[in-house]
Structure formats: structure tokens, C-alpha cells
C-alpha atoms as a PDB file:
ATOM      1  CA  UNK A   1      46.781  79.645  29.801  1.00  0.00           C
ATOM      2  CA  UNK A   2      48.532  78.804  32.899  1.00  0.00           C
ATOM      3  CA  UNK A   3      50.926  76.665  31.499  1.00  0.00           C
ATOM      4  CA  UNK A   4      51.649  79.433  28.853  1.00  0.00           C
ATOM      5  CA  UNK A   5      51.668  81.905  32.013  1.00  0.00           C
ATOM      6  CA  UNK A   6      54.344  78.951  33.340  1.00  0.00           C
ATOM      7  CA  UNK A   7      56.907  78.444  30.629  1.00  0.00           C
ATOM      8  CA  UNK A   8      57.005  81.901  29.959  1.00  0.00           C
ATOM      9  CA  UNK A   9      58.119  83.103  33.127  1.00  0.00           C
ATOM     10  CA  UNK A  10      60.504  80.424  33.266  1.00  0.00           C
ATOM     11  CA  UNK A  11      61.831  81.593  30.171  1.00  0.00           C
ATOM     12  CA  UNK A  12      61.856  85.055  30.852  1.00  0.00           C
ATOM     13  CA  UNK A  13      64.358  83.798  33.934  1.00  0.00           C
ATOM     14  CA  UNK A  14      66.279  81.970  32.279  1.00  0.00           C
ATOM     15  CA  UNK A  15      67.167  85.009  29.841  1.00  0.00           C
ATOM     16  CA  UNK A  16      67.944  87.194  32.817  1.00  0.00           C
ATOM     17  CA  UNK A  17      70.133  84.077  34.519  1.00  0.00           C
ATOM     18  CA  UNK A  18      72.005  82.892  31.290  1.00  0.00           C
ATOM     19  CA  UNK A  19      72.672  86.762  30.233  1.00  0.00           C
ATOM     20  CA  UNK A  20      75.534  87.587  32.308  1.00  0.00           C
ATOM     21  CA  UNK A  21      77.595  84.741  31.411  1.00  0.00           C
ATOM     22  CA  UNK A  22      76.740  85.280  27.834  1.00  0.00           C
ATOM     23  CA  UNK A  23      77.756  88.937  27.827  1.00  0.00           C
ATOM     24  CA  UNK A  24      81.013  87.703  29.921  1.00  0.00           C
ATOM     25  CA  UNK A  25      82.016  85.297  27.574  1.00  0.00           C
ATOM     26  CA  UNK A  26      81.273  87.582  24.295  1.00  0.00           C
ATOM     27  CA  UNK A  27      82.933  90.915  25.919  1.00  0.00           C
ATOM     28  CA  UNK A  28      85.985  88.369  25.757  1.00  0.00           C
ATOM     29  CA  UNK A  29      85.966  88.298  22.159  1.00  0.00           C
ATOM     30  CA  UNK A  30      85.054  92.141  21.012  1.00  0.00           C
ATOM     31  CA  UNK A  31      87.375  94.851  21.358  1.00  0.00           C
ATOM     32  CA  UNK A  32      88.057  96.721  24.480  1.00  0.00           C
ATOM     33  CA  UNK A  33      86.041  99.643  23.648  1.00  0.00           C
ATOM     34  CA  UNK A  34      83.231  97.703  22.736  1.00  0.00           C
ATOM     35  CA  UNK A  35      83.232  95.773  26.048  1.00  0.00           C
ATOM     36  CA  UNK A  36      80.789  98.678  28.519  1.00  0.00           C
ATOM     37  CA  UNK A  37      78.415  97.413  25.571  1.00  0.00           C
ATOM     38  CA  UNK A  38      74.939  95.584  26.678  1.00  0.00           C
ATOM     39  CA  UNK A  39      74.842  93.577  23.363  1.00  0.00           C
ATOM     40  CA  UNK A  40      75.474  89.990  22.964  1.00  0.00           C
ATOM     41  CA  UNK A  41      75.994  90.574  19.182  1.00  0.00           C
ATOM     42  CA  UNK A  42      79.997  91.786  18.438  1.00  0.00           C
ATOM     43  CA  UNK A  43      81.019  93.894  15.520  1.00  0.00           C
ATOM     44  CA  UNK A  44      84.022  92.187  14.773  1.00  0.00           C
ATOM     45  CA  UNK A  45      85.687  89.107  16.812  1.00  0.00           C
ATOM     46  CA  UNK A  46      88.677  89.439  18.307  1.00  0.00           C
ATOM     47  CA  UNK A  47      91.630  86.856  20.627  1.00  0.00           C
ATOM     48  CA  UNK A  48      93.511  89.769  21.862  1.00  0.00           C
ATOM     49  CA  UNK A  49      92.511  89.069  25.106  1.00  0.00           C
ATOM     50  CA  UNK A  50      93.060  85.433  25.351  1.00  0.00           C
ATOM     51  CA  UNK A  51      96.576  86.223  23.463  1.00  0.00           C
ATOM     52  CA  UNK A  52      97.263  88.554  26.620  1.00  0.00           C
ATOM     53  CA  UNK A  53      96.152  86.297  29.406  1.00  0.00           C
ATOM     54  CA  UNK A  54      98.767  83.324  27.901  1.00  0.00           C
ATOM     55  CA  UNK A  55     101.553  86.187  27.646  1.00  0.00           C
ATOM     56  CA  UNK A  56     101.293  87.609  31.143  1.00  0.00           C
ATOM     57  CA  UNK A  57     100.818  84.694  33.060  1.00  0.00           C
ATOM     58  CA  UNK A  58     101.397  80.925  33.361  1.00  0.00           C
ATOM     59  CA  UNK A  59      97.883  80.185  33.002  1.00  0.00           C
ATOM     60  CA  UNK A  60      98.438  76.603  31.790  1.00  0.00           C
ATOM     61  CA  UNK A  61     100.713  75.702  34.442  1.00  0.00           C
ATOM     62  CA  UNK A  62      98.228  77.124  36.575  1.00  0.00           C
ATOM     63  CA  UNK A  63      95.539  74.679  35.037  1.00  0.00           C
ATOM     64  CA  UNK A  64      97.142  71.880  35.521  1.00  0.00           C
ATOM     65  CA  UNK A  65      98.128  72.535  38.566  1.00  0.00           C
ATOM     66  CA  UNK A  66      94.254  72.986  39.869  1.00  0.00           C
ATOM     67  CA  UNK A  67      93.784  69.807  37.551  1.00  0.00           C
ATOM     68  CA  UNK A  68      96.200  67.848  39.528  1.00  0.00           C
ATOM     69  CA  UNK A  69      94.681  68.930  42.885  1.00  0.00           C
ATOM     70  CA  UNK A  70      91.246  68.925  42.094  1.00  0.00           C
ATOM     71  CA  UNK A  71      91.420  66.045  40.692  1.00  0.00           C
ATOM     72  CA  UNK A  72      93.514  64.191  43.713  1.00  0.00           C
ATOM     73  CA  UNK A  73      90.979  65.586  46.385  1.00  0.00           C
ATOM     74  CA  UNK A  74      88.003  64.588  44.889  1.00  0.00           C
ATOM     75  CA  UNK A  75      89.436  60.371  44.443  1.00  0.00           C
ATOM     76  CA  UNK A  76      90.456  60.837  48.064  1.00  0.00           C
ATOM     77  CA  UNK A  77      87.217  61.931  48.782  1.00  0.00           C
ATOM     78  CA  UNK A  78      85.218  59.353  47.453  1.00  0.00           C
ATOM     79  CA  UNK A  79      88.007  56.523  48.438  1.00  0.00           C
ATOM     80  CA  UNK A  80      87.518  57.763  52.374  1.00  0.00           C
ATOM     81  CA  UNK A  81      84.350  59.030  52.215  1.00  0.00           C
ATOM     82  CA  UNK A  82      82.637  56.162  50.887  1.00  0.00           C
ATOM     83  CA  UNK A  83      84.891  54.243  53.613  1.00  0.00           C
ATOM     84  CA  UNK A  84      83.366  55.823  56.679  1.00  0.00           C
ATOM     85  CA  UNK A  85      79.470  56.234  55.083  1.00  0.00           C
ATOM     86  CA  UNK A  86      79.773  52.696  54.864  1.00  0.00           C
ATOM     87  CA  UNK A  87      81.192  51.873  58.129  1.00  0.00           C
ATOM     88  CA  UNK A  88      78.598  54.676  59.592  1.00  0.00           C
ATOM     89  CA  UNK A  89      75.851  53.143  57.788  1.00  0.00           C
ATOM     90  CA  UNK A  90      76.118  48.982  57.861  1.00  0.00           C
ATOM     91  CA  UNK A  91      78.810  48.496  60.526  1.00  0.00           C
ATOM     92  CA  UNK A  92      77.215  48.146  64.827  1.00  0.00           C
ATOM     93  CA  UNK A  93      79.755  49.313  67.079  1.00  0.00           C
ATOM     94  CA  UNK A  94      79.451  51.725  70.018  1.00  0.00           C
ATOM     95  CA  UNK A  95      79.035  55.249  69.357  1.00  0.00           C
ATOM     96  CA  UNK A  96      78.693  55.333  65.966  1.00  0.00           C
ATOM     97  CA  UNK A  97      75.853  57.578  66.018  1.00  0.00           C
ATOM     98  CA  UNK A  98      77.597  59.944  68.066  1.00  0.00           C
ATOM     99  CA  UNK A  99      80.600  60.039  65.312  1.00  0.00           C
ATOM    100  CA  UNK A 100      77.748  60.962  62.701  1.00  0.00           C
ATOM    101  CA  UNK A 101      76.440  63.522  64.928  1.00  0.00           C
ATOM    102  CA  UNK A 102      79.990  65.179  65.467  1.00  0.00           C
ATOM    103  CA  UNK A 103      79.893  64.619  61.649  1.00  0.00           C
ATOM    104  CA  UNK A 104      77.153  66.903  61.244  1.00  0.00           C
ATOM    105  CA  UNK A 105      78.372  69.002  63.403  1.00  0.00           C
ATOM    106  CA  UNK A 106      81.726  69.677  62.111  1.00  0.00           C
ATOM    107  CA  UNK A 107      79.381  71.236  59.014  1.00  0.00           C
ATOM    108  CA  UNK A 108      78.049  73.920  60.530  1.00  0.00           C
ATOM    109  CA  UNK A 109      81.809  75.309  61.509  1.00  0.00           C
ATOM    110  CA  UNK A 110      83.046  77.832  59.238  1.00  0.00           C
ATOM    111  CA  UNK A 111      86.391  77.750  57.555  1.00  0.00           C
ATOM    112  CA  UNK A 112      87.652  80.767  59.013  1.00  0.00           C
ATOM    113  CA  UNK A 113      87.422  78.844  62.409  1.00  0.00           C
ATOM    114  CA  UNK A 114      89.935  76.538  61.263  1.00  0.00           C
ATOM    115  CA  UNK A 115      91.926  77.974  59.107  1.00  0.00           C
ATOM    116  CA  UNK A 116      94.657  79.318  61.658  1.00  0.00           C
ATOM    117  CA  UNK A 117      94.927  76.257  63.244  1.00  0.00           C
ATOM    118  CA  UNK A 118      95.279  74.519  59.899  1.00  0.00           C
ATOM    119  CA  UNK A 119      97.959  76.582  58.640  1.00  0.00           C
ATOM    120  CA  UNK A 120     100.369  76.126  61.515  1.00  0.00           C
ATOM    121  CA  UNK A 121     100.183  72.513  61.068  1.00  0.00           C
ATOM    122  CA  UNK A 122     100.763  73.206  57.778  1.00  0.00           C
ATOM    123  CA  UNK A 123     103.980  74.924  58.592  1.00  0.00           C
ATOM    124  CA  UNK A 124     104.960  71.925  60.927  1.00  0.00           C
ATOM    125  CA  UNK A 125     104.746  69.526  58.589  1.00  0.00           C
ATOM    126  CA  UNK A 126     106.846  71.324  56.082  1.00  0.00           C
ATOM    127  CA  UNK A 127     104.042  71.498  53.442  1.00  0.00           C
ATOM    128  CA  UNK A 128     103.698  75.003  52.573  1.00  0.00           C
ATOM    129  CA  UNK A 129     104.602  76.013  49.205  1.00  0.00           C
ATOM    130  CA  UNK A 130     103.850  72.071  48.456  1.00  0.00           C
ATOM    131  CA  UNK A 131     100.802  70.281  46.741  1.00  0.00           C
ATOM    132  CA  UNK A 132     100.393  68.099  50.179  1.00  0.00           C
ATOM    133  CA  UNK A 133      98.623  71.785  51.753  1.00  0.00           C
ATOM    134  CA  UNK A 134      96.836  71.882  48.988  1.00  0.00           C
ATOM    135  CA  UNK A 135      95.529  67.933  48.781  1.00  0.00           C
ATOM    136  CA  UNK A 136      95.620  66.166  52.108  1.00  0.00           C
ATOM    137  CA  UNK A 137      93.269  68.544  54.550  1.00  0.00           C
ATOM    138  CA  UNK A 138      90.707  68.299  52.120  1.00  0.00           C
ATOM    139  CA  UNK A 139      90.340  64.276  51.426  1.00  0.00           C
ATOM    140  CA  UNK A 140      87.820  63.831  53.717  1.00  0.00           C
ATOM    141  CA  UNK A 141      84.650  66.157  53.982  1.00  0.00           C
ATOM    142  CA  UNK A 142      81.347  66.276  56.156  1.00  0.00           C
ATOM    143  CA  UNK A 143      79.076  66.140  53.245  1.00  0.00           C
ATOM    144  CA  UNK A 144      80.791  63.571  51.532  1.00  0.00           C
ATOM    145  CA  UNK A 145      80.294  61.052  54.352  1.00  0.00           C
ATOM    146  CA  UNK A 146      76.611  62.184  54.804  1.00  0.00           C
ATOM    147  CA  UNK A 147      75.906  61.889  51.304  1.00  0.00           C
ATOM    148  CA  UNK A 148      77.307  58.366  51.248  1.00  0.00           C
ATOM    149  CA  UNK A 149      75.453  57.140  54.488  1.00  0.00           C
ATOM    150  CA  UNK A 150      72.567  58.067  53.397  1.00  0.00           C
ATOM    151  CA  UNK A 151      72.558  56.422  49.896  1.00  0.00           C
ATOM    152  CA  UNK A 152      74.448  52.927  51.384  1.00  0.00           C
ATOM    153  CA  UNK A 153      71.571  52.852  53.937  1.00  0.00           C
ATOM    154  CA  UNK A 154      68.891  52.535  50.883  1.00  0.00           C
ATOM    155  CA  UNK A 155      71.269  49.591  49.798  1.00  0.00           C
ATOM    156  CA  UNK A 156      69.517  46.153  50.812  1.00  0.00           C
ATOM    157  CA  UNK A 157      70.725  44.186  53.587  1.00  0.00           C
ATOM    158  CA  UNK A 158      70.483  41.018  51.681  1.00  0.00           C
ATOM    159  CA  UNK A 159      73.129  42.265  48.904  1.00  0.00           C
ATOM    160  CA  UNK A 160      75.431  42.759  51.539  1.00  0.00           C
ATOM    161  CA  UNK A 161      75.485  39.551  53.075  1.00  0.00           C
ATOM    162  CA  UNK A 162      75.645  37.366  49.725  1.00  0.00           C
ATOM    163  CA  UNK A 163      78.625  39.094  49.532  1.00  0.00           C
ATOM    164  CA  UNK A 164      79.820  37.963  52.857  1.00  0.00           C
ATOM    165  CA  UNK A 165      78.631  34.561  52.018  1.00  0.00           C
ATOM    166  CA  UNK A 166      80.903  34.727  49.399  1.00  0.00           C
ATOM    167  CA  UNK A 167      84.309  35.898  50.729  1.00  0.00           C
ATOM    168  CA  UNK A 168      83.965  39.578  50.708  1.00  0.00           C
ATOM    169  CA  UNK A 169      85.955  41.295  53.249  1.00  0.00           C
ATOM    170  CA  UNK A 170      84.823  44.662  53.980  1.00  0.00           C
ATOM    171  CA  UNK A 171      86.479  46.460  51.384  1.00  0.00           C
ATOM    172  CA  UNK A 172      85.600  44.138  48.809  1.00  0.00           C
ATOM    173  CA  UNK A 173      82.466  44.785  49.495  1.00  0.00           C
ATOM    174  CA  UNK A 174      82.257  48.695  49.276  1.00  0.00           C
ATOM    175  CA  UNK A 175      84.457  48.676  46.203  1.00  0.00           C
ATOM    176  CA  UNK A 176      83.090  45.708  44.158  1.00  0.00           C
ATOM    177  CA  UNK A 177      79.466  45.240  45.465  1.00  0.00           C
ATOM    178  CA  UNK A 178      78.568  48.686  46.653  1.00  0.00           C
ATOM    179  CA  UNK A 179      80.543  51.380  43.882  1.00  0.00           C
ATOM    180  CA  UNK A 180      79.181  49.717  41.405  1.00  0.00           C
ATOM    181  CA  UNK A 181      75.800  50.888  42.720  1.00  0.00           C
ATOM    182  CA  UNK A 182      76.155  54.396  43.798  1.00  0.00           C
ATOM    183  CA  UNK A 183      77.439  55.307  40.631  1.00  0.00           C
ATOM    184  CA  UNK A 184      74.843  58.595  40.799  1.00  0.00           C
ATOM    185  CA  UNK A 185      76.316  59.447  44.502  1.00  0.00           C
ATOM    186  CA  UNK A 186      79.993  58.693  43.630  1.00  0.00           C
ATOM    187  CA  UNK A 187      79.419  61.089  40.440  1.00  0.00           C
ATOM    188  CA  UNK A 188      77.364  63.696  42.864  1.00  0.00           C
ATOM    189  CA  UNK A 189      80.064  63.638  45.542  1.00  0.00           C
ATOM    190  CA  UNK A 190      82.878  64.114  42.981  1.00  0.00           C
ATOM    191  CA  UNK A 191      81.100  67.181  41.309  1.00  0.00           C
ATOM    192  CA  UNK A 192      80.552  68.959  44.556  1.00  0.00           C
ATOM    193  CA  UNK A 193      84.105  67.966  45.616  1.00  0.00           C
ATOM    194  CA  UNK A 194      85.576  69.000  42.065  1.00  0.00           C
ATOM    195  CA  UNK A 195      83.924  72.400  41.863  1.00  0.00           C
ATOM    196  CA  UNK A 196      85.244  73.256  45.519  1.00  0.00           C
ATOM    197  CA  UNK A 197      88.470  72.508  45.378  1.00  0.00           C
ATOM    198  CA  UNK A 198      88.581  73.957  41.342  1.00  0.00           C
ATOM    199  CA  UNK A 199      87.244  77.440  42.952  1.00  0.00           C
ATOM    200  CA  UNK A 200      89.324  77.609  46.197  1.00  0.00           C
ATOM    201  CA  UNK A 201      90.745  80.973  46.613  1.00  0.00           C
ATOM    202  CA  UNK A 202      91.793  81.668  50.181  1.00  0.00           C
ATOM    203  CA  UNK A 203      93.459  78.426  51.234  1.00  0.00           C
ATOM    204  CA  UNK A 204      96.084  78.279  47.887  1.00  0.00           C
ATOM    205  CA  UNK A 205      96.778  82.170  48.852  1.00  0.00           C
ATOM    206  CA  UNK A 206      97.663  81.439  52.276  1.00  0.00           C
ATOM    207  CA  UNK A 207      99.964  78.420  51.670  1.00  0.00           C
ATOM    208  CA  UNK A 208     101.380  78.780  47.872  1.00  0.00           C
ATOM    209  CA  UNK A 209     103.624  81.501  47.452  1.00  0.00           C
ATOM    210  CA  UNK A 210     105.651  80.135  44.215  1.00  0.00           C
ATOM    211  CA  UNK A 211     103.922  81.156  40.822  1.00  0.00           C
ATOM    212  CA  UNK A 212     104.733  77.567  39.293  1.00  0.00           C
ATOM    213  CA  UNK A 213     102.698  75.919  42.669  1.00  0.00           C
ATOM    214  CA  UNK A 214      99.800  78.477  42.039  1.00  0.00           C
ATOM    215  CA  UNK A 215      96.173  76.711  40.674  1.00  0.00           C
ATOM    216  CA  UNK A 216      94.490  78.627  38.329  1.00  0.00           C
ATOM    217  CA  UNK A 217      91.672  80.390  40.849  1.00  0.00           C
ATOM    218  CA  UNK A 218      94.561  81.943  42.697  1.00  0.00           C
ATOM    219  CA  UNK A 219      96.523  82.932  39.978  1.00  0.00           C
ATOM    220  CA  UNK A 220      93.781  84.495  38.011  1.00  0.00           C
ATOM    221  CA  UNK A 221      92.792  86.632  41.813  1.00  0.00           C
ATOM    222  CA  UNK A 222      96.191  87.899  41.796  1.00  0.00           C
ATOM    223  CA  UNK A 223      96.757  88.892  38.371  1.00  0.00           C
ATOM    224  CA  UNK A 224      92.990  90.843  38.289  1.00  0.00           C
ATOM    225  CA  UNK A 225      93.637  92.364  41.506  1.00  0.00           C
ATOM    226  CA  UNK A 226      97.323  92.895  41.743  1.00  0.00           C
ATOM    227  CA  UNK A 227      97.663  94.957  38.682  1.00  0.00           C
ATOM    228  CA  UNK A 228      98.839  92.536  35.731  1.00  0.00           C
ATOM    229  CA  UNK A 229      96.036  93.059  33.858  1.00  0.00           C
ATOM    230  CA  UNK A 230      96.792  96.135  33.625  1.00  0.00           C
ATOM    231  CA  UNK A 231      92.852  97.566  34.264  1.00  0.00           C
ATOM    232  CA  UNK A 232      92.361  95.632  30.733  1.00  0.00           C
ATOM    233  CA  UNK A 233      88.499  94.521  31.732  1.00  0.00           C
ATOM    234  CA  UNK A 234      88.449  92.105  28.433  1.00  0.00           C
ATOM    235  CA  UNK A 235      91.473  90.525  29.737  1.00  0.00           C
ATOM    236  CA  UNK A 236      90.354  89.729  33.291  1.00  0.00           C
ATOM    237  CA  UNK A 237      86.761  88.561  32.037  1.00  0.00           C
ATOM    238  CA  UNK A 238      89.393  85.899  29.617  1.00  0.00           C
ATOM    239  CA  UNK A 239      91.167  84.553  32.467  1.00  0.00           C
ATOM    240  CA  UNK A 240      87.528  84.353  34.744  1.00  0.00           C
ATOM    241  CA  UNK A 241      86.122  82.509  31.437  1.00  0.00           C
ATOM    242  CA  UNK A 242      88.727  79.843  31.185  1.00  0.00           C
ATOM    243  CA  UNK A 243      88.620  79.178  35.021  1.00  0.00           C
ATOM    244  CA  UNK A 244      84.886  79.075  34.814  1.00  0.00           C
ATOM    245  CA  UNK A 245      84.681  76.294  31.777  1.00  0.00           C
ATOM    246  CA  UNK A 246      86.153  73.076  33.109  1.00  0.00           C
ATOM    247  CA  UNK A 247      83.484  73.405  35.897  1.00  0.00           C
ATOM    248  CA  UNK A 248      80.582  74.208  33.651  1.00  0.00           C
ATOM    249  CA  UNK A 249      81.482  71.434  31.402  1.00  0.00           C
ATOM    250  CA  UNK A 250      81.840  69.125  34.223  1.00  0.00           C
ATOM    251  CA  UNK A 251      78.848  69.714  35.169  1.00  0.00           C
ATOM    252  CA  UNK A 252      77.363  69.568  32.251  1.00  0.00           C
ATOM    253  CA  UNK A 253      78.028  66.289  30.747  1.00  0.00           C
ATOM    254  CA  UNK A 254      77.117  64.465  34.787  1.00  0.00           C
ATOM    255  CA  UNK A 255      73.756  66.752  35.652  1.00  0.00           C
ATOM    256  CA  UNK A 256      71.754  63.874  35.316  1.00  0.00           C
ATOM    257  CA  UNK A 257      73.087  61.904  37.767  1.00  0.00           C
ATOM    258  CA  UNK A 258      73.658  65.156  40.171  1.00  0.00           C
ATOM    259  CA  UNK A 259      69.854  65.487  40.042  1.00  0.00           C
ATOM    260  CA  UNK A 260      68.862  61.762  40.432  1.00  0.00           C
ATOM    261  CA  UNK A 261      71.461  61.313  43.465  1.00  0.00           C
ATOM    262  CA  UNK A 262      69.963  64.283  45.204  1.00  0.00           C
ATOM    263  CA  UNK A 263      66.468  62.852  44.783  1.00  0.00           C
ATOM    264  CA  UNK A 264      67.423  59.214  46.353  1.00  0.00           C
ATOM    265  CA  UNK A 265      69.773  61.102  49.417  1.00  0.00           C
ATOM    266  CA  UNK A 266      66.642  63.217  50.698  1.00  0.00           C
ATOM    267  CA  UNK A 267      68.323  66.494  49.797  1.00  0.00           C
ATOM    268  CA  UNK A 268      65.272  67.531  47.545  1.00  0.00           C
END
């Protein structure tokens, strides 16, 4: 009875977590009328709203765009990341704790802290309206190093110095003897990194201007709230649903390896 009890709850949340995006994604296919609806279930199926979205806006310049960036943050992530998790993890030299610690610490510092600062080097180096403001402050992160630390640190010793033994220079050995296994961490790091940068609103408003430089998150903001939708709710919840997929799918095919790496990093 208690297991019954259990599942049954479980599955009662799961209804009430899973229906919003299911009523999202359907309202995109009914009619507009039909949309203030509560049922999953549409009388007839219509594109007109994913026929609008392509017609008012560049969405798939804007998707490849957010492709190109996401997709360039999150290998310079795990290329420099991985880097200093290593070197913070298997290299002695004096104060490396305290660089972990200021690590850490740069974590707890919200965005909005930065951001002004940020944006004025921005403007010295000439990268506004350029994909360098959107890429290169964002290559390194706090919880990609910590991530990577702490899974290199589970890594034996003895691994390490057969690889030594052998020739391996230092990068040799994080890119041929330690990738290799971290595969669940490199895969963990890159989702987190992917889905950030993929859903980064304020930072692409504040240094794109030009609609051909825009990613998709910041174009689809601007044309639900400044008025190109025309207060066409079917049309707005199209544009959300297209941004949403590439993340959910994403995630979906690499979940297993999300879960496991959290498991062997102590973030339970």
C-alpha cells in the first residue's frame, strides 16, 4: 500500500509538472480562439503560428546564431575548465588552495555585480555588436572548474604517473589519459554550460544591437515584448517552443550521464 501510496503521488506530480509544457506546446497548434482553452486535446491542428513566427522574424538566423555561441562557450569551457580543475586538483604549488577558494568565491557574486564593469571593457575592446561579447567572458566559469576538480581528484594517482612514465606532458595527459575518463563530467559540464548560454537574455540585449547578431533568446524577448507579435498569444508560445526544444532535447538524449556525474562530484 505504501508503494501504491508512492507511485501515485509521484504520478499525480508529474501530471501537474509535465501539463504546462504540454498545453504550451498544443496551444501552438490550435487556433487562436481555442488557445484560453485548458484541454490538451485540439479540434483541428493548425501551423499558422509557426508560419507567422518565420515571417516576422529571422528566427533561423537567430538559431544559429545561439548555435554558434552556445556551442563555442561550452568547448571553451570544458578546454579551460578542465585545464585549471586539473592543475587545481594534481598540480603542488603555493597557493593553490587559496585560488580554489577565490574560485568559490567568485560563485556567490551575482551577475548584476559585474555586468557594468564587463560591458565597458566590452566597449574598449571594440566587441560590441560582435560574437567575441557574446563568447569570450563566458569560457571560463566557477562551476566548471569545481566540477572538474572534484571528479580529477577521484582519478588515481597511479594512472597519472604511468602516463608520466611514458612521455606525457601535462596536456597530454588531461586530454588523452584524463578526457577519456570524465566523459560523464565533460558531458555534465557541457549541458549546464549549453543551457546557460542557449537561455541568456540580458547580456545579448546589452551588447547586440544588430538583428542579424541577435541569438534566438533575445530575439524571441523582443519580438513578445516589443509588439511584433502583435498580442498574437499562439504566436509568442511558437517562438518560446522552438527556443525551448534544442535544450530539452539536449538534455534528453545525455540525462544519464548528468545524473551519474552529479552522483561521483558530491553534488547529490
Amino acid at each position: 500500500m505504501k508503494k501504491v501510496i508512492f507511485y501515485t503521488m509521484l504520478l499525480i506530480w508529474t501530471v501537474l509538472f509535465l501539463y504546462p509544457f504540454v498545453w504550451m506546446i498544443v496551444a501552438t497548434i490550435r487556433p487562436e480562439f481555442e488557445i484560453s482553452s485548458l484541454s490538451v486535446i485540439p479540434s483541428q491542428v493548425s501551423l499558422y503560428s509557426y508560419e507567422q513566427v518565420f515571417a516576422k522574424i529571422p528566427i533561423l538566423r537567430a538559431f544559429l546564431n545561439s548555435l554558434l555561441v552556445a556551442v563555442s562557450v561550452t568547448a571553451g569551457v570544458l578546454v579551460f575548465c578542465s585545464m585549471i580543475g586539473y592543475a587545481l586538483s594534481r598540480l603542488r604549488f603555493r597557493g593553490r588552495d587559496l585560488v580554489f577558494y577565490m574560485v568559490l568565491f567568485t560563485m556567490m557574486i551575482p551577475f548584476q555585480i559585474i555586468l557594468i564593469p564587463l560591458y565597458i571593457l566590452m566597449v574598449k575592446f571594440g566587441w560590441v555588436n560582435s560574437y567575441l561579447a557574446l563568447i569570450v567572458p563566458w569560457m571560463v566559469t566557477a562551476l566548471g572548474i569545481v566540477l572538474f576538480r572534484q571528479y580529477f581528484q577521484s582519478i588515481p594517482q597511479d594512472l597519472i604517473d604511468a602516463a608520466r612514465i611514458d612521455g606525457c606532458n601535462e596536456l597530454q595527459i588531461i586530454f588523452r589519459i584524463i578526457w577519456p575518463n570524465s566523459v560523464p563530467t565533460l558531458i555534465t559540464v557541457g549541458i549546464l554550460t549549453f543551457m546557460t548560454i542557449w537561455n541568456e537574455v540580458l547580456w545579448p540585449l546589452i551588447v547586440i544591437r544588430q538583428t542579424d547578431l541577435m541569438t534566438m533568446p533575445q530575439l524571441v524577448t523582443i519580438f513578445a515584448v516589443g509588439g511584433q507579435a502583435e498580442a498574437q498569444l499562439g504566436v509568442q508560445l511558437a517562438a518560446a517552443t522552438m527556443l525551448m526544444l534544442p535544450v530539452v532535447l539536449a538534455y534528453s538524449f545525455f540525462q544519464r550521464y548528468f545524473i551519474e556525474s552529479m552522483a561521483t562530484t558530491g553534488l547529490k
